[in-house]
PDB file of N, CA and C in Angstrom:
ATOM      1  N   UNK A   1     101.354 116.081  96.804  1.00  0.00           N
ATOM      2  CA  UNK A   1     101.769 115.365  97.993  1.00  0.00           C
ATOM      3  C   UNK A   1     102.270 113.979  97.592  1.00  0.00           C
ATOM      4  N   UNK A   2     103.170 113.672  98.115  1.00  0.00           N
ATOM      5  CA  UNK A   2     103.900 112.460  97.882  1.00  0.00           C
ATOM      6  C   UNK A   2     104.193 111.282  99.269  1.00  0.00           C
ATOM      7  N   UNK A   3     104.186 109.932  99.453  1.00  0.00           N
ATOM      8  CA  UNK A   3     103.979 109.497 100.413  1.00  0.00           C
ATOM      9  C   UNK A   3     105.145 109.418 101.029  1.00  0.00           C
ATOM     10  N   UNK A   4     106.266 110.290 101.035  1.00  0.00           N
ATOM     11  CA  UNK A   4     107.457 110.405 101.780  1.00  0.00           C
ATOM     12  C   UNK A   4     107.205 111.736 102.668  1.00  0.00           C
ATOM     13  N   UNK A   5     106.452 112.323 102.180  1.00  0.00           N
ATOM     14  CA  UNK A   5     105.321 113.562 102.971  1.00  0.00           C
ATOM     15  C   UNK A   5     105.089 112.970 104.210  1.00  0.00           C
ATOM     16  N   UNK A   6     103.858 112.218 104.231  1.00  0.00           N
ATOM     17  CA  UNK A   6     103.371 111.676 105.145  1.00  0.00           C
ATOM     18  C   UNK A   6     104.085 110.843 105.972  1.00  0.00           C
ATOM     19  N   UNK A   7     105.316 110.015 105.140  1.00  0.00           N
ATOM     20  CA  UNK A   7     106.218 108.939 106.342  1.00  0.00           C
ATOM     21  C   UNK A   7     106.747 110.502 106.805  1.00  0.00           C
ATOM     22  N   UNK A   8     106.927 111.509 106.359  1.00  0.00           N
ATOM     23  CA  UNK A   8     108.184 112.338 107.368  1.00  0.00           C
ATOM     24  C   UNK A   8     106.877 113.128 108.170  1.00  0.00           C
ATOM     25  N   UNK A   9     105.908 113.554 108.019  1.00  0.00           N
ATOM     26  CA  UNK A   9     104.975 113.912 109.014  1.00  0.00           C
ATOM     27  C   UNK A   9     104.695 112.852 110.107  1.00  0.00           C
ATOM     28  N   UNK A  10     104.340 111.789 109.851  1.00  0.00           N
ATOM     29  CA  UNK A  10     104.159 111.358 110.599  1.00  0.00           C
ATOM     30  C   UNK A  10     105.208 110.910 111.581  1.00  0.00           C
ATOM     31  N   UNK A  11     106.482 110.512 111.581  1.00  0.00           N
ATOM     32  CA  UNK A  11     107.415 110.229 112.213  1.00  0.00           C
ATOM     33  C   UNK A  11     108.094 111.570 113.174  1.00  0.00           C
ATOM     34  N   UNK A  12     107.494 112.987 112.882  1.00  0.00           N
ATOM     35  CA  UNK A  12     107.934 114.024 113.410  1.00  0.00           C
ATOM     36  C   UNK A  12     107.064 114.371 114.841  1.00  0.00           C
ATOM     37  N   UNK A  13     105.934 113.278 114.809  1.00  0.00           N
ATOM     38  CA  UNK A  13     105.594 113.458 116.167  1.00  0.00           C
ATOM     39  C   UNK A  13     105.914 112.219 116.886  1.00  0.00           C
ATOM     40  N   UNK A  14     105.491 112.720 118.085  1.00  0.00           N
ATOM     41  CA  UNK A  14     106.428 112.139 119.456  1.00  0.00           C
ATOM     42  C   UNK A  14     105.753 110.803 119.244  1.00  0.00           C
ATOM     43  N   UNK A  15     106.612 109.880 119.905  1.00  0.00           N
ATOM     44  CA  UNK A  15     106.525 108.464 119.953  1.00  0.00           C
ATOM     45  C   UNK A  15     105.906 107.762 118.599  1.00  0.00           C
ATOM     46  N   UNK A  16     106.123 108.015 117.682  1.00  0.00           N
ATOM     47  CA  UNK A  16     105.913 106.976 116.408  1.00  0.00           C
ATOM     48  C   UNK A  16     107.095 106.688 115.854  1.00  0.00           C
ATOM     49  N   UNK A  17     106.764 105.126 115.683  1.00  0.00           N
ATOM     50  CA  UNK A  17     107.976 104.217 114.852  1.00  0.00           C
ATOM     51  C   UNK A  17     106.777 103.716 113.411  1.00  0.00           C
ATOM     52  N   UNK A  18     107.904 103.575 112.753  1.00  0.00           N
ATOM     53  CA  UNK A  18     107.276 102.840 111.732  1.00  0.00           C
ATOM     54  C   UNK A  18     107.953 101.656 111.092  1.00  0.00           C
ATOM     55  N   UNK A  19     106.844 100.493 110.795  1.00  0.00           N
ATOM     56  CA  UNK A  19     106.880  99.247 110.256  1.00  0.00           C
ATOM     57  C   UNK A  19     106.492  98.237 109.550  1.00  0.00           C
ATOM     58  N   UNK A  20     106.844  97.491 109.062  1.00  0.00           N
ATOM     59  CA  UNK A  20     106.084  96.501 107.985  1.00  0.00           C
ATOM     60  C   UNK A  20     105.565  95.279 108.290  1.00  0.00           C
ATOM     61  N   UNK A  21     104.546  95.048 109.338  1.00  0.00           N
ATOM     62  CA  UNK A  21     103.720  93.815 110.127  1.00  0.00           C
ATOM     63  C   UNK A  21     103.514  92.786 109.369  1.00  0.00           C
ATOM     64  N   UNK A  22     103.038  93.584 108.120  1.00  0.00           N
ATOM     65  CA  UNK A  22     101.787  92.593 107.716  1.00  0.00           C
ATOM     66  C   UNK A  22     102.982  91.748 106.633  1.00  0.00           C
ATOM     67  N   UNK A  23     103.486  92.356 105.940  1.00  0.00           N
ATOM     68  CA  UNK A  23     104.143  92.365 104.659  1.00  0.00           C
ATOM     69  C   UNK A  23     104.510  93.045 104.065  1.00  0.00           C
ATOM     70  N   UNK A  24     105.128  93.185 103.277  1.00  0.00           N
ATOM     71  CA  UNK A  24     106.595  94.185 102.190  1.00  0.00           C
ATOM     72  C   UNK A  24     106.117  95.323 101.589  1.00  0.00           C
ATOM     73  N   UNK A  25     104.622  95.449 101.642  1.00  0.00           N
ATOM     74  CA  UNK A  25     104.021  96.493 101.177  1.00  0.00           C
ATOM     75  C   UNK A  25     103.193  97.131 101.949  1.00  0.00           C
ATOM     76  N   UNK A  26     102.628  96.674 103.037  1.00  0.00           N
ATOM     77  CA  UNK A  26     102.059  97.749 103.804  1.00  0.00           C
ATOM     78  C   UNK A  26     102.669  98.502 105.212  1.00  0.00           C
ATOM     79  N   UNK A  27     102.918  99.377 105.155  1.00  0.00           N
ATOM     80  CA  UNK A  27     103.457 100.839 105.931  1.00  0.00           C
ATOM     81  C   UNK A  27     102.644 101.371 106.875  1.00  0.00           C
ATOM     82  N   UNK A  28     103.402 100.534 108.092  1.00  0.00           N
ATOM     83  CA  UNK A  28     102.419 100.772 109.352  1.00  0.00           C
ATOM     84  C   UNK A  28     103.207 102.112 110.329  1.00  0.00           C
ATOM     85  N   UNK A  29     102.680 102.844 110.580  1.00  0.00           N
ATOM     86  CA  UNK A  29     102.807 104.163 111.797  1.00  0.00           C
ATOM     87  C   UNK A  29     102.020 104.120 112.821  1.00  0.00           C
ATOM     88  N   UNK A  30     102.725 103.757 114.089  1.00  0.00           N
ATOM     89  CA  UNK A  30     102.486 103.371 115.078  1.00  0.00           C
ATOM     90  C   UNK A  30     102.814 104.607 116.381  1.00  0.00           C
ATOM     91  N   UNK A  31     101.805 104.850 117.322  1.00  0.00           N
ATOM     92  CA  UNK A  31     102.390 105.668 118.342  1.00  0.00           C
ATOM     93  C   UNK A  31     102.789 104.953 119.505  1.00  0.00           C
ATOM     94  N   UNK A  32     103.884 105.312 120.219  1.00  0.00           N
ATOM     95  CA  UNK A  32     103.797 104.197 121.777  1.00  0.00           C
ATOM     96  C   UNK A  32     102.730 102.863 121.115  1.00  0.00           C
ATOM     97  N   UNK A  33     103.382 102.098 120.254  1.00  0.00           N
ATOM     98  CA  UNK A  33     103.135 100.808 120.003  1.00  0.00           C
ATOM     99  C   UNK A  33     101.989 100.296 119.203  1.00  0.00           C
ATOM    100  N   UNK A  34     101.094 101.484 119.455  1.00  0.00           N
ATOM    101  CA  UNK A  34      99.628 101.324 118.699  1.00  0.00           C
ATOM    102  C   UNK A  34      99.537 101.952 117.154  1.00  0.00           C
ATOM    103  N   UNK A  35      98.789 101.350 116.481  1.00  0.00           N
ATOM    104  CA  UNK A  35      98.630 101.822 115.153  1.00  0.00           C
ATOM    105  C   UNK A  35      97.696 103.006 115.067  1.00  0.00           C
ATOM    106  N   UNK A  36      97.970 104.005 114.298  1.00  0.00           N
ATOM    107  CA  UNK A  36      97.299 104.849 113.944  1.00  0.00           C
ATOM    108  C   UNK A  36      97.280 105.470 112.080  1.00  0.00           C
ATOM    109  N   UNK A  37      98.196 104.598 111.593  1.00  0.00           N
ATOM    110  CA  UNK A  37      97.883 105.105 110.124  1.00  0.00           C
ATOM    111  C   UNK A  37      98.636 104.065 109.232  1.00  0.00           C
ATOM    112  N   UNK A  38      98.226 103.738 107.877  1.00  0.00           N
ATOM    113  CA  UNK A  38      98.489 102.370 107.325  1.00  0.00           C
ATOM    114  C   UNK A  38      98.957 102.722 105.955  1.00  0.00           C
ATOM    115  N   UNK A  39      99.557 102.651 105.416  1.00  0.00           N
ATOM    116  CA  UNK A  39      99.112 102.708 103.784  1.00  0.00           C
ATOM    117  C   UNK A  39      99.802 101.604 102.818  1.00  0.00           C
ATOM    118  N   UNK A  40      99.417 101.378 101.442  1.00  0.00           N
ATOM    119  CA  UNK A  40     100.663 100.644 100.692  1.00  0.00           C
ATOM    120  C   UNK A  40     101.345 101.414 100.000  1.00  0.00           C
ATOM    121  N   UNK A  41     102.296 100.981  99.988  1.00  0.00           N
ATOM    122  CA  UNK A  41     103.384 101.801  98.921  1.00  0.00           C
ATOM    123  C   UNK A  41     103.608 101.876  98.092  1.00  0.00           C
ATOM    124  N   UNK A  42     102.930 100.791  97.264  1.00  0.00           N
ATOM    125  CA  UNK A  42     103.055 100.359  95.577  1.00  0.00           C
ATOM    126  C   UNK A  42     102.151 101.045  94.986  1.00  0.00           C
ATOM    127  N   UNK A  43     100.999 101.476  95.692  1.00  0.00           N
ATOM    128  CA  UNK A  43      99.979 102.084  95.094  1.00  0.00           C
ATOM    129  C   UNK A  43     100.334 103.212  94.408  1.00  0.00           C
ATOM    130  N   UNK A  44      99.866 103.552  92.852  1.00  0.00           N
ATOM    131  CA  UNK A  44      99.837 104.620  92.403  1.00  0.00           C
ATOM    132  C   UNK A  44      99.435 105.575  93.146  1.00  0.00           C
ATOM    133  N   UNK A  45      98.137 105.797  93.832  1.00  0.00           N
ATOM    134  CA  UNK A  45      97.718 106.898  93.900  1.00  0.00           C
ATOM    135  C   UNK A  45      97.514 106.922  95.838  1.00  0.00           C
ATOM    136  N   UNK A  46      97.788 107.328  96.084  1.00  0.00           N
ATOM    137  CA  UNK A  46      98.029 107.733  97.928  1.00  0.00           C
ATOM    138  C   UNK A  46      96.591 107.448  98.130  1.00  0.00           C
ATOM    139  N   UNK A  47      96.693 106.494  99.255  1.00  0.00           N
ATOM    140  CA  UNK A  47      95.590 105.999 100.248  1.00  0.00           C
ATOM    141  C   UNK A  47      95.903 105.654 101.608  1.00  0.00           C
ATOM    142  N   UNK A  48      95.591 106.303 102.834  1.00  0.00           N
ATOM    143  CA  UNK A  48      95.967 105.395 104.644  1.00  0.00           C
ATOM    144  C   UNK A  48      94.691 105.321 104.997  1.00  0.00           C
ATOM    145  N   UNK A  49      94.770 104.169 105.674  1.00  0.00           N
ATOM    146  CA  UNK A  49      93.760 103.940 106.899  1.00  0.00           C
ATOM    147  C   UNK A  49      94.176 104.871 107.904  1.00  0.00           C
ATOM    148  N   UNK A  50      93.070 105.512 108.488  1.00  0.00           N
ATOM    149  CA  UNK A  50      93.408 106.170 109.868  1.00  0.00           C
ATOM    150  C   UNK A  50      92.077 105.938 110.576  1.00  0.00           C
ATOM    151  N   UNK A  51      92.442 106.014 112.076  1.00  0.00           N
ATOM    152  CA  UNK A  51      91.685 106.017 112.780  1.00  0.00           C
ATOM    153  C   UNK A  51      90.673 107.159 113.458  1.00  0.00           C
ATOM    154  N   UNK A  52      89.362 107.142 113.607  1.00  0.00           N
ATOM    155  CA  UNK A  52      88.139 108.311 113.568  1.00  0.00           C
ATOM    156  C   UNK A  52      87.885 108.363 114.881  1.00  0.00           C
ATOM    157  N   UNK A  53      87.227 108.852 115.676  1.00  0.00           N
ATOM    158  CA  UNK A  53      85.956 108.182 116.559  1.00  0.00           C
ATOM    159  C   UNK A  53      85.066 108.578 115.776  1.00  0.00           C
ATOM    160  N   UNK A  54      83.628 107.800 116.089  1.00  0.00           N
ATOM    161  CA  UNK A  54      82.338 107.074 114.988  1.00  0.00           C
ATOM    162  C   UNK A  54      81.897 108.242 114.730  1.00  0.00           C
ATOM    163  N   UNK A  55      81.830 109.544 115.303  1.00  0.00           N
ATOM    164  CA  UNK A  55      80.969 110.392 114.557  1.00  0.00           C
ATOM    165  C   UNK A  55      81.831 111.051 113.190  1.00  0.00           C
ATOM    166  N   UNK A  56      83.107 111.225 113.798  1.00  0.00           N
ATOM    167  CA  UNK A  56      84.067 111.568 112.820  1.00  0.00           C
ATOM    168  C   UNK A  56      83.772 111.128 112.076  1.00  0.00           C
ATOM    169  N   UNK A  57      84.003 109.723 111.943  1.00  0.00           N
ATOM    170  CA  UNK A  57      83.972 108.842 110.464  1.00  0.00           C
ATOM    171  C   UNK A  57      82.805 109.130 109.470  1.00  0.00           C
ATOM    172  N   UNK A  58      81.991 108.978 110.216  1.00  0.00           N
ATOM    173  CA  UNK A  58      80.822 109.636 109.351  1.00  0.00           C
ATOM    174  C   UNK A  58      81.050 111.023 108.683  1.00  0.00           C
ATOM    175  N   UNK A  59      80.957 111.738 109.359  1.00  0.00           N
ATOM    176  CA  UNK A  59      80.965 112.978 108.970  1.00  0.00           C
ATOM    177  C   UNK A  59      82.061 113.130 108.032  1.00  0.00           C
ATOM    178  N   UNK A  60      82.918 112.379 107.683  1.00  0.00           N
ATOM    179  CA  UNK A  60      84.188 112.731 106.629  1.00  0.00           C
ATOM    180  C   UNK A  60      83.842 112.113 105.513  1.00  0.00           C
ATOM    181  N   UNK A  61      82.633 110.848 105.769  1.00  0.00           N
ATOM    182  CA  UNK A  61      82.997 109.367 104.954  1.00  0.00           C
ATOM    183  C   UNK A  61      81.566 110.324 103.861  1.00  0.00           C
ATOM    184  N   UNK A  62      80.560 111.413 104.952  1.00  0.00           N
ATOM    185  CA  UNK A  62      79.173 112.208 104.370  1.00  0.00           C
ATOM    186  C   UNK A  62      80.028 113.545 102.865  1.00  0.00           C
ATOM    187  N   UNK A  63      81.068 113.740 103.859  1.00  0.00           N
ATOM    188  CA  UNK A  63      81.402 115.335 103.444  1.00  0.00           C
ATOM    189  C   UNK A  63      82.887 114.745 102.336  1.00  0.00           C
ATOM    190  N   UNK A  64      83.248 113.716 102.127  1.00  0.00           N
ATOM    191  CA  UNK A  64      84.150 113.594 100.887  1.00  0.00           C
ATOM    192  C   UNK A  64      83.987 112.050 100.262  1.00  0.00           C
ATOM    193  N   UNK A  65      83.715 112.201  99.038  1.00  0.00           N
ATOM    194  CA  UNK A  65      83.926 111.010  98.061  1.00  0.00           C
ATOM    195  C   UNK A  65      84.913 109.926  98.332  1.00  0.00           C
ATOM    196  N   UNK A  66      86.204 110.651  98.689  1.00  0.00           N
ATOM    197  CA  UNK A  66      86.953 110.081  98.934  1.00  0.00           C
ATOM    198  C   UNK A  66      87.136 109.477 100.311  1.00  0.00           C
ATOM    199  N   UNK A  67      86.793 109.277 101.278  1.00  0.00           N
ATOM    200  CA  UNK A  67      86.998 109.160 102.498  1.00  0.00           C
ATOM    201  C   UNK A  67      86.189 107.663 102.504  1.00  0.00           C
ATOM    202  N   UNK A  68      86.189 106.647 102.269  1.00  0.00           N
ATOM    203  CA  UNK A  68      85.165 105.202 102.847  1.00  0.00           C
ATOM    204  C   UNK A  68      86.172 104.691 103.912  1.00  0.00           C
ATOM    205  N   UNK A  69      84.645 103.646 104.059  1.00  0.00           N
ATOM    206  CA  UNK A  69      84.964 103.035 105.690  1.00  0.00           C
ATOM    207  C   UNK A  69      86.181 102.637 104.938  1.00  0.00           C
ATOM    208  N   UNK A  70      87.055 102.220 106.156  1.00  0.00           N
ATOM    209  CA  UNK A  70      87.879 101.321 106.514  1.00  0.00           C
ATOM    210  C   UNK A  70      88.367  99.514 105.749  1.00  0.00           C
ATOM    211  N   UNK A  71      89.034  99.959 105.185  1.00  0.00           N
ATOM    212  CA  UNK A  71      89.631  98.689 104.022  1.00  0.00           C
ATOM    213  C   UNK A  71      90.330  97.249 105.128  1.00  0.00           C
ATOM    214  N   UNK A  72      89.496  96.411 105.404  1.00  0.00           N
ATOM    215  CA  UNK A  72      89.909  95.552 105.809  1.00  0.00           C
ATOM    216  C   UNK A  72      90.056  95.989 107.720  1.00  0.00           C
ATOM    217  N   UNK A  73      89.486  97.296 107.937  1.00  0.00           N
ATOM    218  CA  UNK A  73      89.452  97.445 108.920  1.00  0.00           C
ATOM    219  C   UNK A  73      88.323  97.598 109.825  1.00  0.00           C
ATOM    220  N   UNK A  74      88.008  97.859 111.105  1.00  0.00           N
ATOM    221  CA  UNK A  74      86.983  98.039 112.018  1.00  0.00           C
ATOM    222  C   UNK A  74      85.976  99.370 111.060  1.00  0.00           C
ATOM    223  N   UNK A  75      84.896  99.472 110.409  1.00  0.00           N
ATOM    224  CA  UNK A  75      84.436 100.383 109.920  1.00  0.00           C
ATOM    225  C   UNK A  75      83.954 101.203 110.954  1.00  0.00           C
ATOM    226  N   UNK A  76      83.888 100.965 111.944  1.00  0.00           N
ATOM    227  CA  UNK A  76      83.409 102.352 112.485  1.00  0.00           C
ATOM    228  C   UNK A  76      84.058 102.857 113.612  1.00  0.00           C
ATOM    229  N   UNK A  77      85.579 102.590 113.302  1.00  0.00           N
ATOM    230  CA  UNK A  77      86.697 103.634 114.106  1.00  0.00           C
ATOM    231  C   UNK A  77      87.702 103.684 112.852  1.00  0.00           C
ATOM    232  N   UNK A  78      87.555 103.237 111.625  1.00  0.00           N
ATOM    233  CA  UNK A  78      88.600 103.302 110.603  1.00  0.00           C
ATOM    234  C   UNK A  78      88.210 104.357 109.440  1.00  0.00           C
ATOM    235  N   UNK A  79      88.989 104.849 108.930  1.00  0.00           N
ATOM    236  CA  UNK A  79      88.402 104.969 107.175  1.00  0.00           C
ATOM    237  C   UNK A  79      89.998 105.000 106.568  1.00  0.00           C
ATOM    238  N   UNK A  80      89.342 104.957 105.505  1.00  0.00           N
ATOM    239  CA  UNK A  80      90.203 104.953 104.435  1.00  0.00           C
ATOM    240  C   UNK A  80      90.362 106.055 103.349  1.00  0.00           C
ATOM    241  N   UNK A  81      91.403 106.622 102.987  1.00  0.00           N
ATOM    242  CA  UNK A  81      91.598 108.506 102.795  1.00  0.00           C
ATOM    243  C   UNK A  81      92.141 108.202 101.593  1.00  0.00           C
ATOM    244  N   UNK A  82      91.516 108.474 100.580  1.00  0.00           N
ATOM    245  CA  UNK A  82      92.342 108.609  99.219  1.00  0.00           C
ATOM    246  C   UNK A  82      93.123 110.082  99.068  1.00  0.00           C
ATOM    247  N   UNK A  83      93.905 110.449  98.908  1.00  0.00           N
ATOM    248  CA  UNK A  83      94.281 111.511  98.406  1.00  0.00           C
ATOM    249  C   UNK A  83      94.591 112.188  97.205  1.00  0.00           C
ATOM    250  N   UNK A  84      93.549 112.342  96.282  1.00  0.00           N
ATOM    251  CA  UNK A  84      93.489 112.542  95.423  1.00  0.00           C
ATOM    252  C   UNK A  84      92.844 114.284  94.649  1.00  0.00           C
ATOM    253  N   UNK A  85      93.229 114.812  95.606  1.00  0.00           N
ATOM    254  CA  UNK A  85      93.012 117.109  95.126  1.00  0.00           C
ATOM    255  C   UNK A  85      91.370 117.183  96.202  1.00  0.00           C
ATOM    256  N   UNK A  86      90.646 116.859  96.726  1.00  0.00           N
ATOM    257  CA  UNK A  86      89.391 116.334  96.995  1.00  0.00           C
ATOM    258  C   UNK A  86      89.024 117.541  97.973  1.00  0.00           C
ATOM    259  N   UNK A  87      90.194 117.702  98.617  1.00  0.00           N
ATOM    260  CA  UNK A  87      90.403 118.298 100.199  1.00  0.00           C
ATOM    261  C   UNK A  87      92.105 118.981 100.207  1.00  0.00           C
ATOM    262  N   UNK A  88      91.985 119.697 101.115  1.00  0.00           N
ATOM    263  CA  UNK A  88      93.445 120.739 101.119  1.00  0.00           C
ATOM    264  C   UNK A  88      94.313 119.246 101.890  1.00  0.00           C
ATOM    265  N   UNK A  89      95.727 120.011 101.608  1.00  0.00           N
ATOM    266  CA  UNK A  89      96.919 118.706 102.074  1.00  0.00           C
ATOM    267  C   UNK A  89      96.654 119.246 103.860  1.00  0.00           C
ATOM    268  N   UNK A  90      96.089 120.451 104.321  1.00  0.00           N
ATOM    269  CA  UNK A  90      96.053 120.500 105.721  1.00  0.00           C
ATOM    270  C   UNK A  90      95.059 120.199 106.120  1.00  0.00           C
ATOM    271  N   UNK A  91      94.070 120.143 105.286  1.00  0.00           N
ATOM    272  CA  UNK A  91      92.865 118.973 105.828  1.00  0.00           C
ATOM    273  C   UNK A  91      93.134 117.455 106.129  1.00  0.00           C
ATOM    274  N   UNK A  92      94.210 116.874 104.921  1.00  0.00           N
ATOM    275  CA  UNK A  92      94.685 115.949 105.032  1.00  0.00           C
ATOM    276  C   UNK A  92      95.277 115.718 106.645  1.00  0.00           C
ATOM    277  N   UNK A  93      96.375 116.098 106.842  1.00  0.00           N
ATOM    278  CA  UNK A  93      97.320 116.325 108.001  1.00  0.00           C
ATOM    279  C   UNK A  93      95.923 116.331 109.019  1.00  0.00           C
ATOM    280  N   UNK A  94      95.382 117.454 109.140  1.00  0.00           N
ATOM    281  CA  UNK A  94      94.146 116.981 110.287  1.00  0.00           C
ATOM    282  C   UNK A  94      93.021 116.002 110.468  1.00  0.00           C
ATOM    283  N   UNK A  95      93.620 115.195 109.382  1.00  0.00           N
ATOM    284  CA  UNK A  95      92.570 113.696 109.886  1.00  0.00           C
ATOM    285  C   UNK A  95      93.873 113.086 110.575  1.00  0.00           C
ATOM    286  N   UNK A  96      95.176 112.930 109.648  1.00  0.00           N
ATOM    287  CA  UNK A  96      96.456 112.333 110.274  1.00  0.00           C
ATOM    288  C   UNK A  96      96.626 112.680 111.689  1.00  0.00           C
ATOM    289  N   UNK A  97      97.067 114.004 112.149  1.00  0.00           N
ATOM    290  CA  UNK A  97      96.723 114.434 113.531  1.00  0.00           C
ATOM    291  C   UNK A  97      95.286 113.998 114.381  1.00  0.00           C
ATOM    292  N   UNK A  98      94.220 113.925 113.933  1.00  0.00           N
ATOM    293  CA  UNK A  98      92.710 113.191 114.681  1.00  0.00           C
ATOM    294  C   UNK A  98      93.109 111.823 115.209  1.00  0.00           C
ATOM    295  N   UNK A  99      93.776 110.866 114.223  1.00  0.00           N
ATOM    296  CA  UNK A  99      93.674 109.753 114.196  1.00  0.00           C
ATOM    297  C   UNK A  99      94.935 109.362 115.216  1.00  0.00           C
ATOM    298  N   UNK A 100      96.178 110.426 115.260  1.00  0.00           N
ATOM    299  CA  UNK A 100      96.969 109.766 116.425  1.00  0.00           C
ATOM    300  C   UNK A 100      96.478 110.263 117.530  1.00  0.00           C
ATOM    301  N   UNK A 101      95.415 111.599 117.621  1.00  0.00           N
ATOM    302  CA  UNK A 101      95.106 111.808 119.007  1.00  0.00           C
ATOM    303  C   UNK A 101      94.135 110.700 119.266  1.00  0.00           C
ATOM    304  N   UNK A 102      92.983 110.512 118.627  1.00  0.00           N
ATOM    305  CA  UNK A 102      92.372 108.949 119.087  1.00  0.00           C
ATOM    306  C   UNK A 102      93.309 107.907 119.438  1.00  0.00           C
ATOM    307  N   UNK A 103      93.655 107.775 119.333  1.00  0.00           N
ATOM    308  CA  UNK A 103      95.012 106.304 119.690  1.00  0.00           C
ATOM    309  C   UNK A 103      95.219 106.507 120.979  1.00  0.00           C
ATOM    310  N   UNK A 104      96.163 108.087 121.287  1.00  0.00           N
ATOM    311  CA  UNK A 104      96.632 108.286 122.361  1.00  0.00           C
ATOM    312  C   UNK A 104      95.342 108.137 123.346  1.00  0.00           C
ATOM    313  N   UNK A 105      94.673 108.610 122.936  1.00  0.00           N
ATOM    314  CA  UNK A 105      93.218 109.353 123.875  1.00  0.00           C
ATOM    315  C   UNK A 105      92.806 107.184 124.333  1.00  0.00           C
ATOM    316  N   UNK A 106      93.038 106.207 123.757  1.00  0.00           N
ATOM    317  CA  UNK A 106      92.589 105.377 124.025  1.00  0.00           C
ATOM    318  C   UNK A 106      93.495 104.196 125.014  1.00  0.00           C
ATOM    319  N   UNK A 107      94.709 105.029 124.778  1.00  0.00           N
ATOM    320  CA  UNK A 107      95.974 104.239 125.657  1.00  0.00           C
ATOM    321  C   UNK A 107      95.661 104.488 127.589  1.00  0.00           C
ATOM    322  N   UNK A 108      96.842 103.536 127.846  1.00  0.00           N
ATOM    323  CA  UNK A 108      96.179 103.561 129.667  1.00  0.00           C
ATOM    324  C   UNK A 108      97.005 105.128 130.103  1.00  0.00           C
ATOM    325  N   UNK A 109      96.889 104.825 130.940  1.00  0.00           N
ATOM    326  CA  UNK A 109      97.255 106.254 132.066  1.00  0.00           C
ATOM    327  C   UNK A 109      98.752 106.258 131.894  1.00  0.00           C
ATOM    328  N   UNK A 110      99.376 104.588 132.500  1.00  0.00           N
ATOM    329  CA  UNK A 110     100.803 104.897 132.023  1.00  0.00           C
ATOM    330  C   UNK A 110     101.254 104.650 130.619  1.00  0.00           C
ATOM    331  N   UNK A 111     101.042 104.503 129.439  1.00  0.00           N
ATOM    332  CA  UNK A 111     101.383 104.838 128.170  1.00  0.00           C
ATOM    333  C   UNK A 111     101.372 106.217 127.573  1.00  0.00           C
ATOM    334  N   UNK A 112     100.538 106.872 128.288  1.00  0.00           N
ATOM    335  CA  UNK A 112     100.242 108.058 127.636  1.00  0.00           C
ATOM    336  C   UNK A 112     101.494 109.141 128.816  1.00  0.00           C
ATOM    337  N   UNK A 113     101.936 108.910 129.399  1.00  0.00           N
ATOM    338  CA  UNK A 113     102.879 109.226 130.564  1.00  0.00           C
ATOM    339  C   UNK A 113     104.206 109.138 130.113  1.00  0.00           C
ATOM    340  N   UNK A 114     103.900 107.623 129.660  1.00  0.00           N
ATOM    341  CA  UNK A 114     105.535 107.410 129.181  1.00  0.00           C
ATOM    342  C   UNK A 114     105.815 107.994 127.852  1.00  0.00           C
ATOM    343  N   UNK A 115     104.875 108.157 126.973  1.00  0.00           N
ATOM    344  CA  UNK A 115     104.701 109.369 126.312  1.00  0.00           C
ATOM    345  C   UNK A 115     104.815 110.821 126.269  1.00  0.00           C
ATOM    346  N   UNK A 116     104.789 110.927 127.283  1.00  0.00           N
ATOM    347  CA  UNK A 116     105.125 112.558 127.411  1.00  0.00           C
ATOM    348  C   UNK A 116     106.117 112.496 128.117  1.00  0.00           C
ATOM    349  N   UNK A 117     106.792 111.638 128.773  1.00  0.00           N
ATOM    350  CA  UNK A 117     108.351 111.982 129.037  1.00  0.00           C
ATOM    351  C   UNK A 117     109.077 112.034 127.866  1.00  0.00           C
ATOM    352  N   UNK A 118     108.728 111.645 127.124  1.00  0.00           N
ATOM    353  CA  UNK A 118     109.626 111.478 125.467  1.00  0.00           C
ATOM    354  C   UNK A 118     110.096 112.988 124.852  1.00  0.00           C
ATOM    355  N   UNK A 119     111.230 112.959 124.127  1.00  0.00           N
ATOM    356  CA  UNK A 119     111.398 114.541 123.951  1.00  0.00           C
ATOM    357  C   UNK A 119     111.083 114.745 122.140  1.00  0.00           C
TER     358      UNK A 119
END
């Protein structure tokens, strides 16, 4: 897996843009405006923040080596996903998919609306 994988997964669902907030190296994916997955790009070896709800996090952060809290983020709606052989690439994708449905699941009534008018 390569992190042009993940920019083209992730950009293939509805309402995500992606951008560079912070600075020149970190790679923000955003749904209807909100963040849901982070990574740097310089990094050798593939790592994103994504977003959990708290039991999730646990349970990923219990069941893989690779999975710790959240790098510079809220630890107990964040972690941080190395990708390194640990877990299947569609295990991968289903934390990626968890983490934009938490987002959505946390937006108001009309964001998530204006969201689904989107094609």
């Amino acid at each position: 897996m390569h992190l042009e994988d993940i920019r083209e997964y992730c950009l293939s669902k509805k309402g995500v843009t992606e951008n560079f907030p912070f600075d020149e190296e970190t790679l923000v994916f955003k749904v209807m405006g909100k963040m849901f997955l982070l990574t740097n790009i310089n990094e050798a070896e593939i790592s994103v923040n994504i977003k959990c709800d708290p039991e999730t996090a646990i349970e990923l952060r219990e069941r893989y080596e690779s999975v710790q809290p959240g790098y510079h983020m809220n630890k107990k709606y964040w972690n941080t996903v190395g990708y390194n052989g640990e877990f299947s690439e569609k295990e991968f994708y289903k934390m990626i998919d968890h983490s934009y449905a938490e987002v959505i699941k946390g937006m108001t009534k009309k964001l998530r609306e204006e969201l689904e008018q989107l094609k």
